[in-house]
C-alpha atoms as a PDB file:
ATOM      1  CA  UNK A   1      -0.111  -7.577   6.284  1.00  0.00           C
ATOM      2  CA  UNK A   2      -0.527 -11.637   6.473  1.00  0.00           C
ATOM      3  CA  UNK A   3       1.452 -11.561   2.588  1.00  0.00           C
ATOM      4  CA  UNK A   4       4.881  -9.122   3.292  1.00  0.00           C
ATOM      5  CA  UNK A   5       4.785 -10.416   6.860  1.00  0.00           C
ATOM      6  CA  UNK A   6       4.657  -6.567   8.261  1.00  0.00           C
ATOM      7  CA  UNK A   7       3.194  -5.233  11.188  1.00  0.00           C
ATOM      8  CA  UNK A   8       0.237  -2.401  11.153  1.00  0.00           C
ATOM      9  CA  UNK A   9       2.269   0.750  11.445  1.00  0.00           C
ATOM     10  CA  UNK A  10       4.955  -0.906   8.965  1.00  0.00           C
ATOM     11  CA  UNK A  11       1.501  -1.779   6.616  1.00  0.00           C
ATOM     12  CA  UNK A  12       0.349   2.015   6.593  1.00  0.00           C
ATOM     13  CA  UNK A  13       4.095   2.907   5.619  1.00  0.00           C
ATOM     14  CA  UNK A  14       4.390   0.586   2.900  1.00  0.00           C
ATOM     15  CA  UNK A  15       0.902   2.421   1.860  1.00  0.00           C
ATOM     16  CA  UNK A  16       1.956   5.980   2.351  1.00  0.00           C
ATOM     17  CA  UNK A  17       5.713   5.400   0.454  1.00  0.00           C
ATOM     18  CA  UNK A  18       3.683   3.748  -2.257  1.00  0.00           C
ATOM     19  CA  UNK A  19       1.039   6.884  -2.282  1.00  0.00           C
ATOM     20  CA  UNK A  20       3.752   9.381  -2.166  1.00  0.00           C
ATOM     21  CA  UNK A  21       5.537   7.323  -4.789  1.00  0.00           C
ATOM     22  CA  UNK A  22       2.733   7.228  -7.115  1.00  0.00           C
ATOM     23  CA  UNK A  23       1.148  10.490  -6.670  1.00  0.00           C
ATOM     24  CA  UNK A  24      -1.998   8.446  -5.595  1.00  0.00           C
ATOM     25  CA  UNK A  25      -4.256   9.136  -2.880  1.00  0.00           C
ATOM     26  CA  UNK A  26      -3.295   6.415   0.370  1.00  0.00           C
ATOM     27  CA  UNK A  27      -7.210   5.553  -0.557  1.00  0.00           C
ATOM     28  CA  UNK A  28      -6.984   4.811  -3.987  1.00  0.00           C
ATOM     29  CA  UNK A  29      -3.464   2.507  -2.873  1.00  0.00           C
ATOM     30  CA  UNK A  30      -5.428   0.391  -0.811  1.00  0.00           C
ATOM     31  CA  UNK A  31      -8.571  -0.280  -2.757  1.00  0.00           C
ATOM     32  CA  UNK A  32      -6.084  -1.236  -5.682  1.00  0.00           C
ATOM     33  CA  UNK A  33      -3.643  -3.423  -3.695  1.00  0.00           C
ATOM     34  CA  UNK A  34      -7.182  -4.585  -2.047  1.00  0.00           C
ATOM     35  CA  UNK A  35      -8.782  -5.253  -5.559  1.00  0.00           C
ATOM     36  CA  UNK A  36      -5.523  -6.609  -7.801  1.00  0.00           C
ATOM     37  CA  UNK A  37      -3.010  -8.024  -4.665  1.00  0.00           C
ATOM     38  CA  UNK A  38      -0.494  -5.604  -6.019  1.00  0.00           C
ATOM     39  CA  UNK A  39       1.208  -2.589  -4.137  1.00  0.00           C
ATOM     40  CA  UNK A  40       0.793  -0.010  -7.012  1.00  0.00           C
ATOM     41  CA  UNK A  41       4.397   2.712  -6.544  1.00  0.00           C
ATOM     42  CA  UNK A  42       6.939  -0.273  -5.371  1.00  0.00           C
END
């Protein structure tokens, strides 16, 4: 959130575009953007 300057509900969008976008699980978005600092799907 503190890095794209977002708020917490515009966070878990940004997560569940990028999950829908990538055909990932919104879990398996996090722990990579968590792990790497990139926003796998964008």
């Amino acid at each position: 959130m503190e890095r794209y300057k977002v708020t917490a509900e515009q966070a878990f969008t940004l997560l569940t575009h990028a999950s829908q976008r990538s055909n990932v699980k919104l879990r398996g978005v996090a722990e990579e953007l968590a792990t790497t600092g990139v926003l796998c799907g964008s």
